[in-house]
Protein backbone atom coordinates (compact mmCIF):
# COMPACT_ATOMS: atom_id res chain seq x y z
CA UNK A 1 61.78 6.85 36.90
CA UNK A 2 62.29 4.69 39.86
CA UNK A 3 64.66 2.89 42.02
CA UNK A 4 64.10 -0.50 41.91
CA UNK A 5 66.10 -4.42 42.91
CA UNK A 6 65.47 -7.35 40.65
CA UNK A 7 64.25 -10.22 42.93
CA UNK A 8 63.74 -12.03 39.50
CA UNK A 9 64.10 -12.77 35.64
CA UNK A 10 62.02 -15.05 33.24
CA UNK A 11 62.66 -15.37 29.34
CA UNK A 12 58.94 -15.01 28.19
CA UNK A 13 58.80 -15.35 24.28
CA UNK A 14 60.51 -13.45 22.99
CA UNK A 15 60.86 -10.74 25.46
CA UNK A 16 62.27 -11.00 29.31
CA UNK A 17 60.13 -10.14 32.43
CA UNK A 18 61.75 -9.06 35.73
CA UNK A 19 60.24 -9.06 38.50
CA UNK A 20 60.61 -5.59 40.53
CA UNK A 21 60.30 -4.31 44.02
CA UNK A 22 59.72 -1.00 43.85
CA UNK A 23 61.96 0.76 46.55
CA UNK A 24 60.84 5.00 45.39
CA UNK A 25 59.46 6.19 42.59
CA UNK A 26 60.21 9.59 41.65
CA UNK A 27 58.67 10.54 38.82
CA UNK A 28 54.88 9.34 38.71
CA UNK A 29 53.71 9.70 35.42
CA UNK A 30 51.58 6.13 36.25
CA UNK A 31 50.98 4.79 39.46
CA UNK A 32 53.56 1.98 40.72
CA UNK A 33 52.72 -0.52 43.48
CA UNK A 34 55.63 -2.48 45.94
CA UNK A 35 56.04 -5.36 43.26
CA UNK A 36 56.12 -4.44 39.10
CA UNK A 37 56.19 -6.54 36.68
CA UNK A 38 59.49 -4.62 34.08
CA UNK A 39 59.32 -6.43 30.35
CA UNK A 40 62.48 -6.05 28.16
CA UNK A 41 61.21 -6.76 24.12
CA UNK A 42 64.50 -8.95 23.79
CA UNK A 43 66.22 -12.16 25.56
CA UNK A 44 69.39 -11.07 24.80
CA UNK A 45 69.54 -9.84 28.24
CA UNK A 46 70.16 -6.67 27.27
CA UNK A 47 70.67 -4.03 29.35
CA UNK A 48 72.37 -6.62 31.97
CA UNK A 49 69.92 -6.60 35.00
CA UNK A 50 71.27 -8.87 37.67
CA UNK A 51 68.86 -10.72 40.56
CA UNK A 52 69.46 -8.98 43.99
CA UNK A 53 70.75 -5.58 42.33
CA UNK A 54 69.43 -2.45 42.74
CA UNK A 55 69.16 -0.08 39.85
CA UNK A 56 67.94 3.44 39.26
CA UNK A 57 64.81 2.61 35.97
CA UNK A 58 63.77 4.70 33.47
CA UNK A 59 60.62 3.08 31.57
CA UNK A 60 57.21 3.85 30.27
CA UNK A 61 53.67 2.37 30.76
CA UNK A 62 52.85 0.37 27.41
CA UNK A 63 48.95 0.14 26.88
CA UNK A 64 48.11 -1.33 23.35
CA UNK A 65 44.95 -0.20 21.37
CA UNK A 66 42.86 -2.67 22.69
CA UNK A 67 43.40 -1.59 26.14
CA UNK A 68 44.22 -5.62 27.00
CA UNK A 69 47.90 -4.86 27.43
CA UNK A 70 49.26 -2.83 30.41
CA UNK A 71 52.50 -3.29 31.20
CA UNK A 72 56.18 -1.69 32.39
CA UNK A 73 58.23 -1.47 29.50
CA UNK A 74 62.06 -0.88 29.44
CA UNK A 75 62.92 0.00 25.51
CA UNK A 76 66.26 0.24 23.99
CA UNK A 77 66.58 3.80 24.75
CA UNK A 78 64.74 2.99 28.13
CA UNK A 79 67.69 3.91 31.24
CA UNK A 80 69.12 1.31 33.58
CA UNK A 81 71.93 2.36 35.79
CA UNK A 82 73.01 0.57 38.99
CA UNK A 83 72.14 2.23 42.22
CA UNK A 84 74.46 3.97 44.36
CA UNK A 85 73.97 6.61 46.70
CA UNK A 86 75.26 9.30 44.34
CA UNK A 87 72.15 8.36 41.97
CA UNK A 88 69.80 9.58 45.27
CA UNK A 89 71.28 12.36 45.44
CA UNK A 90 71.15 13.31 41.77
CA UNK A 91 67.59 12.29 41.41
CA UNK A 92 66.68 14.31 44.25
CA UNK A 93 68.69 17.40 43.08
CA UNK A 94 66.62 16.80 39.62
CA UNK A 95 62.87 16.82 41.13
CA UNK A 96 63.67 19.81 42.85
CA UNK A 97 64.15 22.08 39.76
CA UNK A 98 60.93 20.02 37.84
């Protein structure tokens, strides 16, 4: 889970890449540097991530069995709500009781 603004979006195949800056993560379950890399497996541009808006992310590291794909994956059931400063505060609420 992180909080993150879409600087920008590429159709790649058959999938869409965004390009992420990283503004907090809060829950580390993988390491996240300033700039990520956040594929969506459709082009549909589904869920609607606009350039320049901030959003809070929930995704998952995809590594494939031969260990040559590593990447930030947003599925389906991934979460992608726009940021607002009620979403710091619940985030912040929720990683105190974790």
């Amino acid at each position: 889970v992180f909080h993150g603004r879409i600087l920008a979006r590429r159709v790649v195949g058959q999938e869409t890449r965004y390009e992420v800056e990283v503004k907090a993560p809060y829950r580390r379950r993988f390491p996240l540097v300033s700039r990520e890399y956040l594929w969506v497996p459709n082009t549909c541009g589904c869920p609607p991530l606009r350039e320049g808006g901030e959003y809070l992310l929930m995704a998952r590291r995809h590594v494939n069995h031969e260990h040559t794909l590593n990447r930030i994956l947003l599925q389906d059931d991934g979460y992608a709500r726009p940021w607002t400063p009620r979403e710091a505060r619940l985030v912040r609420e929720a990683a105190r009781h974790c």
